[in-house]
N, C-alpha and C. Protein backbone atom coordinates (compact mmCIF):
# COMPACT_ATOMS: atom_id res chain seq x y z
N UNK A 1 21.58 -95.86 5.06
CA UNK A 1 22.21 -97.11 5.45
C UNK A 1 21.19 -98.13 5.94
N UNK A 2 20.51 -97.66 6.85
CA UNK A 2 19.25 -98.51 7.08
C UNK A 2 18.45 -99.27 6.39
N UNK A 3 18.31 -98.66 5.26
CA UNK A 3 17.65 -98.78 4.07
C UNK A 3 17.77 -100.10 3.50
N UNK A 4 19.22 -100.22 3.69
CA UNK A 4 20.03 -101.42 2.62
C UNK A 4 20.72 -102.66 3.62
N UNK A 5 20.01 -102.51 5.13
CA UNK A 5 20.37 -103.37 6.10
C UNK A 5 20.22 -104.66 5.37
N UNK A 6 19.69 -104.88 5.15
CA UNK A 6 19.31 -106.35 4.43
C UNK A 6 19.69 -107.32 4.03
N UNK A 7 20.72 -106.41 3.26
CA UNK A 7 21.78 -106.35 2.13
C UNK A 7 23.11 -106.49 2.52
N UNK A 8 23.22 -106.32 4.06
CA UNK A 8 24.46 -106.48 4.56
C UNK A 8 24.63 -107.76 5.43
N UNK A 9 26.40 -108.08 5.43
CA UNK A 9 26.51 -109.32 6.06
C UNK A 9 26.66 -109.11 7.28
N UNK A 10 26.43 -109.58 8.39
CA UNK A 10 26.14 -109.34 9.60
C UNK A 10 26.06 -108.20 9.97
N UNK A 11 24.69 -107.25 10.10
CA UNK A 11 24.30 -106.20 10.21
C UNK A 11 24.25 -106.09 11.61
N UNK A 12 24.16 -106.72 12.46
CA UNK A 12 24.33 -106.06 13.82
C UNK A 12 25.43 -105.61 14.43
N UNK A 13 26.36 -106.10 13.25
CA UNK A 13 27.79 -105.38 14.21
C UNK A 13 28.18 -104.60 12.92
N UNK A 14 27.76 -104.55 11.33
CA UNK A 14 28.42 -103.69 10.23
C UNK A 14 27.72 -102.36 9.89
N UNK A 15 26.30 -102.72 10.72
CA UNK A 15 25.57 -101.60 10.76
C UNK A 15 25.73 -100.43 11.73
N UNK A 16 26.52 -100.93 12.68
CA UNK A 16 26.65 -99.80 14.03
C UNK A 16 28.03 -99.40 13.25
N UNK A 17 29.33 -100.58 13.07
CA UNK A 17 30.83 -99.94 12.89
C UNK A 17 30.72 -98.94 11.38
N UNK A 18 29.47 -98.96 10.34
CA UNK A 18 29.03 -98.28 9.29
C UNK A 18 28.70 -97.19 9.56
N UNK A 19 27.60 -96.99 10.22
CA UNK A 19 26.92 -95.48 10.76
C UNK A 19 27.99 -94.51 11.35
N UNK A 20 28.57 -95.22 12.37
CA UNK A 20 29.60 -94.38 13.46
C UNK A 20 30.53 -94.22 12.37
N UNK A 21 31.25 -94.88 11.35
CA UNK A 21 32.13 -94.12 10.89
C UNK A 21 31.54 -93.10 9.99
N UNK A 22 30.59 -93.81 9.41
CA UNK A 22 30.40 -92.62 8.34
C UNK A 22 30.10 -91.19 8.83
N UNK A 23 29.66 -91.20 9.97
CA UNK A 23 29.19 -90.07 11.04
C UNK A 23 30.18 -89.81 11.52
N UNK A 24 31.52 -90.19 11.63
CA UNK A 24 33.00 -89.79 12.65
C UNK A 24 33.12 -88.49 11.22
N UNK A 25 33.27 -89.78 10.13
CA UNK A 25 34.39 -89.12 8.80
C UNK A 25 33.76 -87.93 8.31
N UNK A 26 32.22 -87.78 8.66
CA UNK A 26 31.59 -86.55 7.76
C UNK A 26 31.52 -85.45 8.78
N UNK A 27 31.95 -85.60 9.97
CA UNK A 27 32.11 -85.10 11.33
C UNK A 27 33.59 -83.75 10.91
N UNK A 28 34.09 -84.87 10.86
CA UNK A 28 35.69 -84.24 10.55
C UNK A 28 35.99 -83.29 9.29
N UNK A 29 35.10 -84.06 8.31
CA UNK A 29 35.56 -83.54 7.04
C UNK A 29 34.13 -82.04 7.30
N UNK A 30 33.40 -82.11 7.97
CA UNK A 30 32.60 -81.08 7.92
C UNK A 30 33.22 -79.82 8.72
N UNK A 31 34.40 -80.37 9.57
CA UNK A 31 35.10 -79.23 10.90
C UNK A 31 35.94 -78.77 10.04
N UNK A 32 36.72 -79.46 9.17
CA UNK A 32 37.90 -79.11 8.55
C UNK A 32 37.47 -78.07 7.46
N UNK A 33 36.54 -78.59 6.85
CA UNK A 33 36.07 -77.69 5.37
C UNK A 33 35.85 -75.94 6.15
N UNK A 34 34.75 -75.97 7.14
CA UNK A 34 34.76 -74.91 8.08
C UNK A 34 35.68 -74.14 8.50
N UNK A 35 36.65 -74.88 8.97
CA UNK A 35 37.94 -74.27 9.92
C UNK A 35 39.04 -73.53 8.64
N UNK A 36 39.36 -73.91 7.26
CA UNK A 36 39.75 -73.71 6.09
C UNK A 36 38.88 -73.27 5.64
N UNK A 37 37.40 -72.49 5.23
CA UNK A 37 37.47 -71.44 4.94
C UNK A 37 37.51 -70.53 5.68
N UNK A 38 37.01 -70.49 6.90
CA UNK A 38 37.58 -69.20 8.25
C UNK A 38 38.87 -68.67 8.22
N UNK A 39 40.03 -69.64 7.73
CA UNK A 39 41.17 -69.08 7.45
C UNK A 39 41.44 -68.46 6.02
N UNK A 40 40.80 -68.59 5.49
CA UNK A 40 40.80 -68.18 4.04
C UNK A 40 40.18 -66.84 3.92
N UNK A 41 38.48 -66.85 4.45
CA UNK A 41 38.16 -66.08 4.36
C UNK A 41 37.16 -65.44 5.73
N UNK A 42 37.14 -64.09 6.14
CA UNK A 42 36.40 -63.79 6.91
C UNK A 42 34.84 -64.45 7.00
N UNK A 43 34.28 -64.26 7.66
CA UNK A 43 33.00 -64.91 8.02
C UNK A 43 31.78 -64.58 7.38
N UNK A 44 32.04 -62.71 8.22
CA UNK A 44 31.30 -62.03 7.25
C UNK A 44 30.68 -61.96 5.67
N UNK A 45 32.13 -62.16 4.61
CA UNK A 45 32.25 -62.27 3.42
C UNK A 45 31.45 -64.15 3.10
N UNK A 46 32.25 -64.93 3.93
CA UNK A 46 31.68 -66.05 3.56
C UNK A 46 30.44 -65.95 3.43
N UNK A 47 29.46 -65.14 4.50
CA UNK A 47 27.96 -64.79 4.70
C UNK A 47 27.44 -64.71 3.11
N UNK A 48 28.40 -63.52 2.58
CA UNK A 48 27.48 -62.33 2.03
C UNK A 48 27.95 -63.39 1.02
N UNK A 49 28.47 -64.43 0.57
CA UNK A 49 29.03 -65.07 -1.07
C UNK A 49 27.61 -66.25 -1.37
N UNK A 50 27.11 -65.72 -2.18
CA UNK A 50 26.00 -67.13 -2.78
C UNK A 50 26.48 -68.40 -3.07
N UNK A 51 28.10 -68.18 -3.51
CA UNK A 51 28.60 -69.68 -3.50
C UNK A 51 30.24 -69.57 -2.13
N UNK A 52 30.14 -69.31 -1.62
CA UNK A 52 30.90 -69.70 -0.48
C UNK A 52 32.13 -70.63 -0.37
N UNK A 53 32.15 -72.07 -0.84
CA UNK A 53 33.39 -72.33 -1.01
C UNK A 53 34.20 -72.31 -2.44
N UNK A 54 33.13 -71.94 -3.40
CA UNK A 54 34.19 -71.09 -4.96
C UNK A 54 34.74 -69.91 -4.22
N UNK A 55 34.27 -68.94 -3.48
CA UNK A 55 34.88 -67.95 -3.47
C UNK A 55 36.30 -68.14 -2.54
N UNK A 56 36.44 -68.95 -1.56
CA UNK A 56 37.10 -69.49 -1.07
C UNK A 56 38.42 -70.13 -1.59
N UNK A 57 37.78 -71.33 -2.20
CA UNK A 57 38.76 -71.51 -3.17
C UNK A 57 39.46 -70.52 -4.35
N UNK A 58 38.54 -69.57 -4.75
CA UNK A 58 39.50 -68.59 -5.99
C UNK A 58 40.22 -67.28 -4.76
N UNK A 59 39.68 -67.20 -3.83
CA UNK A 59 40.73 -66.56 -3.04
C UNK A 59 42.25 -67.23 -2.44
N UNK A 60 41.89 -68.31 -1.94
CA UNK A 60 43.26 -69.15 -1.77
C UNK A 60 43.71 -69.94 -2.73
N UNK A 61 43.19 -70.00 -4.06
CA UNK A 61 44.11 -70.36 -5.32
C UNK A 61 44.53 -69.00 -6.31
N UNK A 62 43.82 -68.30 -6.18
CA UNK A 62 44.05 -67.26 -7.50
C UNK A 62 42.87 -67.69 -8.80
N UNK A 63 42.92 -69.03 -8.62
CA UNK A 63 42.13 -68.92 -10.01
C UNK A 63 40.37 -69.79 -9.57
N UNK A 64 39.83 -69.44 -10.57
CA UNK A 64 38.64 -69.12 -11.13
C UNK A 64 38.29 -70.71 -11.88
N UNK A 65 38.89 -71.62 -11.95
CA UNK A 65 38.97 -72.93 -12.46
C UNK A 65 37.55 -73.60 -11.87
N UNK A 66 36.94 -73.91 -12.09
CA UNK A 66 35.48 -74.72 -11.62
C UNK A 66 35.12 -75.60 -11.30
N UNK A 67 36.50 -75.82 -9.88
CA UNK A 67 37.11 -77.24 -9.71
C UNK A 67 35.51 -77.33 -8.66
N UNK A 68 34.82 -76.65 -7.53
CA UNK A 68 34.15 -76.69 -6.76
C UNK A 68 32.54 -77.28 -7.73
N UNK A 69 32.76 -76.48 -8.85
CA UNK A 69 31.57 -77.09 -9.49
C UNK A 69 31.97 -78.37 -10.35
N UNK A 70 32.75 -79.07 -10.21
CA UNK A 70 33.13 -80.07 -10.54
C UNK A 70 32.71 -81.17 -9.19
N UNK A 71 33.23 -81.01 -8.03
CA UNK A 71 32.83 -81.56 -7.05
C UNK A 71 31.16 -81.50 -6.61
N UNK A 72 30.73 -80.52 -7.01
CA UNK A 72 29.49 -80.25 -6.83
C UNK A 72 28.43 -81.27 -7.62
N UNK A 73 28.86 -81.40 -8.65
CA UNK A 73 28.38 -82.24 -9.60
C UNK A 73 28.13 -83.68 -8.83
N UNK A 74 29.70 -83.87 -8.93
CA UNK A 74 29.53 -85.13 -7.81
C UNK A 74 28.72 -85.39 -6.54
N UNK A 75 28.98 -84.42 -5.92
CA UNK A 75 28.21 -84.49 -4.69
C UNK A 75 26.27 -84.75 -5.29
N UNK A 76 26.19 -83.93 -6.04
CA UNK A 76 24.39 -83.85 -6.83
C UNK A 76 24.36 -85.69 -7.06
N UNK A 77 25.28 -86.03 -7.84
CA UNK A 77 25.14 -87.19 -8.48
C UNK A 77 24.81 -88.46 -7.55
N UNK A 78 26.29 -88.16 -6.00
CA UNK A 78 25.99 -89.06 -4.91
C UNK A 78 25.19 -89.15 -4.59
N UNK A 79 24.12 -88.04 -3.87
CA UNK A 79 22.57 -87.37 -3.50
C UNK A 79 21.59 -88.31 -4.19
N UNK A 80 21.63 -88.36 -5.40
CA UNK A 80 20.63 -88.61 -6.62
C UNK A 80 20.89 -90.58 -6.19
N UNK A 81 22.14 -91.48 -6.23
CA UNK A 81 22.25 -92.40 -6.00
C UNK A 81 21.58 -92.82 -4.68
N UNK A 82 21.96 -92.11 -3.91
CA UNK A 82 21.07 -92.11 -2.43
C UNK A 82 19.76 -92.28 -2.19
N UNK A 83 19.36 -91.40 -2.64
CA UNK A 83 17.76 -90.95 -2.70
C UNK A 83 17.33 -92.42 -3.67
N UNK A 84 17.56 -93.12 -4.84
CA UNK A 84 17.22 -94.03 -5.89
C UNK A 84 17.41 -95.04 -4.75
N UNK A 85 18.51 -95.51 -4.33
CA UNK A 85 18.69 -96.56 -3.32
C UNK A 85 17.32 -96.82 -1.83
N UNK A 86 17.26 -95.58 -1.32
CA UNK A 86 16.17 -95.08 -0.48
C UNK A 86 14.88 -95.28 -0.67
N UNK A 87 14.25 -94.64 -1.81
CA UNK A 87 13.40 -94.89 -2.19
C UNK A 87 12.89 -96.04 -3.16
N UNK A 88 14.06 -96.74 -3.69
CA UNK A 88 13.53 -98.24 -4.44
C UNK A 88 13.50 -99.17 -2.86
N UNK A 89 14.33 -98.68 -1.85
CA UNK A 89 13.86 -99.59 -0.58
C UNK A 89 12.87 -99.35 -0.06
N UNK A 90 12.63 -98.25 0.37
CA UNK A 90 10.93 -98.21 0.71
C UNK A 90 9.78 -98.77 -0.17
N UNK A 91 9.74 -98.29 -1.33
CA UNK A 91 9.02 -99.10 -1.99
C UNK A 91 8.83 -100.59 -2.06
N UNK A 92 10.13 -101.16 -2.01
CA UNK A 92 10.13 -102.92 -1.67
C UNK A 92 9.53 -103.08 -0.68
N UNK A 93 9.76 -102.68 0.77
CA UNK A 93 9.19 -103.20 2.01
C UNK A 93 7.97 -102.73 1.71
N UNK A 94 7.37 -101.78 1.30
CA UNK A 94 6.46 -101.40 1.73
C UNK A 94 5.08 -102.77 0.74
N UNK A 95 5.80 -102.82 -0.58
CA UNK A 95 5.42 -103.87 -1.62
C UNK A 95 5.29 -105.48 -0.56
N UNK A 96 6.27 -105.60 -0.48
CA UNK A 96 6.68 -106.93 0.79
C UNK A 96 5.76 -107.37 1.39
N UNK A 97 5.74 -105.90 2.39
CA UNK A 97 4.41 -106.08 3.12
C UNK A 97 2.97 -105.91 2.65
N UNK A 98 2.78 -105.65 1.52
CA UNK A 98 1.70 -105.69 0.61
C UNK A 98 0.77 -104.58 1.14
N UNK A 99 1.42 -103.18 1.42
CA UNK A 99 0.84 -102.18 1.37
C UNK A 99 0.57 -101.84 0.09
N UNK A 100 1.45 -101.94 -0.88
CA UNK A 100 1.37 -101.23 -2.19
C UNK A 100 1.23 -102.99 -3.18
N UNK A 101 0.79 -102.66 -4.58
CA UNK A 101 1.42 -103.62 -5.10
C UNK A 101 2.75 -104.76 -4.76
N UNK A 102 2.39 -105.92 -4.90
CA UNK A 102 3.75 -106.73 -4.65
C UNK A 102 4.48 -106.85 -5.70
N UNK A 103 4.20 -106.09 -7.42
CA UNK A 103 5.17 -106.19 -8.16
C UNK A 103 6.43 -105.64 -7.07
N UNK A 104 6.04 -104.29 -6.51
CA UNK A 104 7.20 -103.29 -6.13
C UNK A 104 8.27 -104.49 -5.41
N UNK A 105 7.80 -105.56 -4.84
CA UNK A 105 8.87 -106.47 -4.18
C UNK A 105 9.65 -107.71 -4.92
N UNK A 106 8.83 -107.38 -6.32
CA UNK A 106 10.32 -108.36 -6.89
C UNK A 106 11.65 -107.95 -7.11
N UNK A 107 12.40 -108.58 -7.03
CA UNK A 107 13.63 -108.89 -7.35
C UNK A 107 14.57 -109.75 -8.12
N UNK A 108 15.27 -109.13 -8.52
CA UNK A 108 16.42 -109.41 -9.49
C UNK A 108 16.98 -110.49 -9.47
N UNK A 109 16.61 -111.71 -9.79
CA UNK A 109 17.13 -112.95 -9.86
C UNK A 109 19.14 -113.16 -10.01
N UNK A 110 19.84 -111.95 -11.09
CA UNK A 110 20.57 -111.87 -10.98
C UNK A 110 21.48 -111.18 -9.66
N UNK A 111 21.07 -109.81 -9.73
CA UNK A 111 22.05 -108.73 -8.80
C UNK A 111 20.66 -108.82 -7.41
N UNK A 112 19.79 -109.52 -7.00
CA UNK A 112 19.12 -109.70 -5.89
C UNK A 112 18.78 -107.99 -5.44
N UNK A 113 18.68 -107.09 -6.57
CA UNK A 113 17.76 -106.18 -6.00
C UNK A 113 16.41 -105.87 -6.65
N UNK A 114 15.34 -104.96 -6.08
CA UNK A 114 14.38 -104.41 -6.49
C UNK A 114 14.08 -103.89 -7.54
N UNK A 115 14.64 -104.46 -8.40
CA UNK A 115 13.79 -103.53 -9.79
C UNK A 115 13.62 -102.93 -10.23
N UNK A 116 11.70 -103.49 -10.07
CA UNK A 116 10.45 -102.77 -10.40
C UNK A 116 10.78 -101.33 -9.59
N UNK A 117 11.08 -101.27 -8.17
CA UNK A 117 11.21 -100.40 -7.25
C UNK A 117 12.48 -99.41 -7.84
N UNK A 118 13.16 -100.01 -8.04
CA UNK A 118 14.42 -98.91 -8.44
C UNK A 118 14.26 -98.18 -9.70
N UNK A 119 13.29 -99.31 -10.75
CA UNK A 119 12.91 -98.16 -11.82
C UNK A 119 12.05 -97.12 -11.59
N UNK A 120 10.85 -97.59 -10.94
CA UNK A 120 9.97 -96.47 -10.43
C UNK A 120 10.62 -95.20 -9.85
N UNK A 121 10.82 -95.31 -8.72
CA UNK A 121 11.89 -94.35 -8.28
C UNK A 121 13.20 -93.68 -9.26
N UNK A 122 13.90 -94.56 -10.14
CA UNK A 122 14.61 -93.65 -11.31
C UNK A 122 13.72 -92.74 -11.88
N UNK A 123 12.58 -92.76 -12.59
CA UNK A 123 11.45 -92.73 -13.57
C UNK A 123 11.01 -91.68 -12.93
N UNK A 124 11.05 -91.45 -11.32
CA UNK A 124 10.05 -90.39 -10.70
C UNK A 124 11.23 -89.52 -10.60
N UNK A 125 12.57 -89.70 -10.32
CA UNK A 125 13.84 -88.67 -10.19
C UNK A 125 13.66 -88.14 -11.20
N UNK A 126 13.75 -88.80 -12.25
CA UNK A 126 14.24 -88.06 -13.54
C UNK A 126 13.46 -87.33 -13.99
N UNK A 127 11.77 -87.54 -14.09
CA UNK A 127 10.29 -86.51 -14.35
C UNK A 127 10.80 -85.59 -13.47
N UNK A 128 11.05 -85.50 -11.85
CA UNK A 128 11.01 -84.23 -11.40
C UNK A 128 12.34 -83.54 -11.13
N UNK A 129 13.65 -83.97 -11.47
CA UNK A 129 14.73 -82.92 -11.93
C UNK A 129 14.34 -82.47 -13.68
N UNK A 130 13.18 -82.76 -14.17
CA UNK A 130 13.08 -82.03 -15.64
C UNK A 130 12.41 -81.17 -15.19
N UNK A 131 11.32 -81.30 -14.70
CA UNK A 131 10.48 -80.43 -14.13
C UNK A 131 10.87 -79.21 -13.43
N UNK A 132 11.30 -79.28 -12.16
CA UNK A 132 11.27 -78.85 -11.16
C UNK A 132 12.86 -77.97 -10.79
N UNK A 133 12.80 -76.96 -10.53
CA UNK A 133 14.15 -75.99 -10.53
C UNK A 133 14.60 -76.82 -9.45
N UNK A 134 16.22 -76.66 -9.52
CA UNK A 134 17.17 -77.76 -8.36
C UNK A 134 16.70 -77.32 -6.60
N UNK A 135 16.41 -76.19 -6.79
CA UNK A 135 16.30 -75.57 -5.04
C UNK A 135 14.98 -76.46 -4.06
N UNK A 136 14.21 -75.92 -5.40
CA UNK A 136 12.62 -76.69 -5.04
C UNK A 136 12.64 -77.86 -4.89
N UNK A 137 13.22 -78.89 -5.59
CA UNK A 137 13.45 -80.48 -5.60
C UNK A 137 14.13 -81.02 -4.14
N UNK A 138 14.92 -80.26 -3.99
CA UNK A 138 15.97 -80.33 -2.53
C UNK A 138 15.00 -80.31 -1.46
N UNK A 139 14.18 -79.34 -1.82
CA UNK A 139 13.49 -78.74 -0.63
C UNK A 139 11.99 -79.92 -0.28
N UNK A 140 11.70 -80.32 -1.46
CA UNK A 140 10.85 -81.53 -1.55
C UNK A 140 11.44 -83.22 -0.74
N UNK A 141 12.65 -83.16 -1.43
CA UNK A 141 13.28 -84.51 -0.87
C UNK A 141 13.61 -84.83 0.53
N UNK A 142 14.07 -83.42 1.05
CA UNK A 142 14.66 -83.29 2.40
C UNK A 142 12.85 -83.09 3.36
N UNK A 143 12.08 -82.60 3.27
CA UNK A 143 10.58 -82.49 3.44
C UNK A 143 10.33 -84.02 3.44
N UNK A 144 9.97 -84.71 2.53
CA UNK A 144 9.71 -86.13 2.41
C UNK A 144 10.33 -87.07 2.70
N UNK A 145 12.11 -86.98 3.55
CA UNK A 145 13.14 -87.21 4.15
C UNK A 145 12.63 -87.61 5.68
N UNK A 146 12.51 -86.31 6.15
CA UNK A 146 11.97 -85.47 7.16
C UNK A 146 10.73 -86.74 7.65
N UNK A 147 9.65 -86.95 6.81
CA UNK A 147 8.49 -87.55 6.86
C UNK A 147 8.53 -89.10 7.37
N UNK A 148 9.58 -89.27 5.89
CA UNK A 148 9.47 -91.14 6.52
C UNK A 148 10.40 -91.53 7.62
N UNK A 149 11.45 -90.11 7.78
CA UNK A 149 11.99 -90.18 9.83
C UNK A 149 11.12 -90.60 10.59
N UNK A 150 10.29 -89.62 10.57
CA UNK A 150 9.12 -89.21 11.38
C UNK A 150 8.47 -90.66 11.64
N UNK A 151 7.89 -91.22 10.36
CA UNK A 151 6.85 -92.60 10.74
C UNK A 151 7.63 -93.49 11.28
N UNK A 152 9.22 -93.60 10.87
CA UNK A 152 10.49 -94.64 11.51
C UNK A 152 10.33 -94.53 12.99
N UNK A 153 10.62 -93.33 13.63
CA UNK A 153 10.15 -93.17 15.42
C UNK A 153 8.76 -93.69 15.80
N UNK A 154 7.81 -93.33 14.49
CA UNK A 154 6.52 -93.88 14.89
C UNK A 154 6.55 -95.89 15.31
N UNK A 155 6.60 -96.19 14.19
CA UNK A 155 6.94 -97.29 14.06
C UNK A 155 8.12 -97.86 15.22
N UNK A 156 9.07 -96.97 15.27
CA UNK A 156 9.61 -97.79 17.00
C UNK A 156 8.94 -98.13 18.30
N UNK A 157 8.04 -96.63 18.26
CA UNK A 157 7.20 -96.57 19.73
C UNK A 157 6.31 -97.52 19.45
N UNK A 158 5.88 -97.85 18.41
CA UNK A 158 5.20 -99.03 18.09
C UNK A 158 5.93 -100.80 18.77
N UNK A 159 6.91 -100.92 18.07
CA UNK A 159 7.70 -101.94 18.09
C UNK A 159 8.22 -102.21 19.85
N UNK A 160 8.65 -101.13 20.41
CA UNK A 160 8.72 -100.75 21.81
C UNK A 160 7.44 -101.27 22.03
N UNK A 161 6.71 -100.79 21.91
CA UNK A 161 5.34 -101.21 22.81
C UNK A 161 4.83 -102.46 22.96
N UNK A 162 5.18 -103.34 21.83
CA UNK A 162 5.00 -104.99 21.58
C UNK A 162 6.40 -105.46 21.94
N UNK A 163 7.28 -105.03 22.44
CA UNK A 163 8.19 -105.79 23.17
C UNK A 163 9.49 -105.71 21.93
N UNK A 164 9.18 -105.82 20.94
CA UNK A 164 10.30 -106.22 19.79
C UNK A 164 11.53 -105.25 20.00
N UNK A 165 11.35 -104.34 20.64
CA UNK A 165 12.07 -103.33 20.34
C UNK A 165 12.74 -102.34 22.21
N UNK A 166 12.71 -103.72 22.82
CA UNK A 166 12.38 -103.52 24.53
C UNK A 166 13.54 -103.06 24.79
N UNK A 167 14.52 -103.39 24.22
CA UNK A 167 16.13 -102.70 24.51
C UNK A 167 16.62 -101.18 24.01
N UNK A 168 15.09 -100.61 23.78
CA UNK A 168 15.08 -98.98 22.92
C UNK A 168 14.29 -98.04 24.04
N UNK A 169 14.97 -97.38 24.79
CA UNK A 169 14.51 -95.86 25.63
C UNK A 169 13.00 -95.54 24.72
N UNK A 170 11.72 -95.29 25.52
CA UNK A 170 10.78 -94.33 24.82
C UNK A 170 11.39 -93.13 24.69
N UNK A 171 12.37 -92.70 24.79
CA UNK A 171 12.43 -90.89 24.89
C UNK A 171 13.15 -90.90 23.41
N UNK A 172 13.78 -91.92 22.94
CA UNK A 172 14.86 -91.47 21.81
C UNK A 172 13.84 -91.41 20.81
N UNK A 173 12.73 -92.15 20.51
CA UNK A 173 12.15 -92.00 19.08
C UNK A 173 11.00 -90.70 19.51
N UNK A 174 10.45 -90.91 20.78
CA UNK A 174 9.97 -89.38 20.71
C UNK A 174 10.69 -88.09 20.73
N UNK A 175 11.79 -88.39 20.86
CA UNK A 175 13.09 -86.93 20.52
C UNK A 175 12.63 -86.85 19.73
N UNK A 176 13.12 -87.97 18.04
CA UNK A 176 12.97 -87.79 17.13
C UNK A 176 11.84 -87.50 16.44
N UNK A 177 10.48 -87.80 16.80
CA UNK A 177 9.47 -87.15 16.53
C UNK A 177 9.10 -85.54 16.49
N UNK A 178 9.54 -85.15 17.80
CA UNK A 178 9.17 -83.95 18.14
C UNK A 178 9.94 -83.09 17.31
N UNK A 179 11.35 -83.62 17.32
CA UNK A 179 12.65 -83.00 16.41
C UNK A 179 12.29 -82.54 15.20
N UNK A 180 11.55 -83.64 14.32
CA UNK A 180 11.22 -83.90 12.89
C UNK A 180 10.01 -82.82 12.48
N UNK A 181 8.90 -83.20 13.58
CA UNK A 181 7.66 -82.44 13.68
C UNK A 181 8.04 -80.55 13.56
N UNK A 182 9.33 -80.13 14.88
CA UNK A 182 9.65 -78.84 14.66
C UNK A 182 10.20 -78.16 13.45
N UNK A 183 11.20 -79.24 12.62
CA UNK A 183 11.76 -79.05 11.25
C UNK A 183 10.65 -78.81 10.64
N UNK A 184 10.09 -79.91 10.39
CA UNK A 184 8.42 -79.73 8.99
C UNK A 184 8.26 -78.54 9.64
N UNK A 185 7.55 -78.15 10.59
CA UNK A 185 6.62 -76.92 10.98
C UNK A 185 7.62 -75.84 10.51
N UNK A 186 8.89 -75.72 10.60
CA UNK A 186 9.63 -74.82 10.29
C UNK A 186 9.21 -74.62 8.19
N UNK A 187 10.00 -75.86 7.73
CA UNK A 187 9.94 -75.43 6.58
C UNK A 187 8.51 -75.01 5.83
N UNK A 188 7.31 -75.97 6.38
CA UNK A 188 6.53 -75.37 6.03
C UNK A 188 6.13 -73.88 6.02
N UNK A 189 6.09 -73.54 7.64
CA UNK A 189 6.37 -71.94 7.80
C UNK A 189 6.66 -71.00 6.79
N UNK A 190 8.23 -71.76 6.30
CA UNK A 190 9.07 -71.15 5.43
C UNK A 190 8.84 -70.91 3.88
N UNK A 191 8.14 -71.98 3.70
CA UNK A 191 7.27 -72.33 2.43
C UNK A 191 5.82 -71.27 2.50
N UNK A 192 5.31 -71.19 3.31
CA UNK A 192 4.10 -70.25 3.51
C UNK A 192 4.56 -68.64 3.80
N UNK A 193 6.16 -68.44 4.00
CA UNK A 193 6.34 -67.01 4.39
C UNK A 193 5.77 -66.40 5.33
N UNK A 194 5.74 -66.91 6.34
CA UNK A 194 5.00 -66.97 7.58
C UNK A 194 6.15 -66.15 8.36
N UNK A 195 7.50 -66.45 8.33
CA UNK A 195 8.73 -66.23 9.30
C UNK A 195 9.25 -65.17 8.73
């Protein structure tokens, strides 16, 4: 959401009533999905199932229909829109500010977005879902997720420190540092078979 602040009409009040809901609704819908399969199915079993809510669902329907990998699809597809949106925005600012090339910051005379940036980023999705098995890709995105968190807190304590940002606690973006820092160290770990 951050990403596409820009882009929105009065972002200081559509950006907070945006976040909080989308964070209420995925709140709820994450308790409910939980609480329905616990009733469906023991815990245990949920454990031991590689796909968890198919089995769920073909236990409380009877059938075997591939409605979950139907949704699944979707969900991959939303992910994939996300990540393209995300990353053609980073690339703009970062173009903007003339870290990278300033092609990356043109824009679309018609639909007023990024482009150059959104093709790049299509162009790099699509090379590495050919490439790259779905687990590994996940595990890359959410890693490199993880990362540009990380420089976002940086960049506050920054902004905090020159005043821009004087109405922001030091403790919240160093939460998030330390937070981010323990995740990486984890997956890396996990990636090295260390744990």
């Amino acid at each position: 959401m951050v990403n596409v602040a820009e882009e929105v009409k009065n972002p200081q009040r559509s950006m907070k009533r945006g976040m909080l809901t989308a964070l209420g609704i995925a709140s709820v819908i994450y308790i409910l999905v939980a609480v329905g399969a616990l009733s469906v199915l023991p815990s245990n079993q949920l454990a031991e199932s590689s796909a968890p809510l198919a089995a769920v669902f073909e236990a409380a329907t009877g059938s075997s229909i591939p409605i979950i990998t139907i949704i699944g699809v979707v969900a991959i597809t939303n992910g994939i829109l996300i990540q393209i949106i995300t990353g053609s925005r980073i690339l703009y600012g970062l173009g903007r500010e003339k870290w990278i090339p300033k092609k990356f910051a043109q824009v679309s005379p018609r639909t007023h977005t990024p482009t150059t940036a959104t093709t790049t980023v299509l162009l790099l999705i699509a090379i590495a879902s050919t490439l790259l098995p779905l687990g590994t890709l996940a595990q890359i995105t959410s890693f490199i997720l993880l990362i540009v968190f990380t420089m976002v807190h940086i960049s506050a304590l920054k902004l905090i420190k020159t005043k821009e940002l004087s109405h922001l606690r030091r403790s919240i973006p160093i939460l998030g540092i330390i937070t981010n820092l323990v995740v990486i160290g984890l997956q890396i770990a996990s990636w090295l078979n260390v744990l």
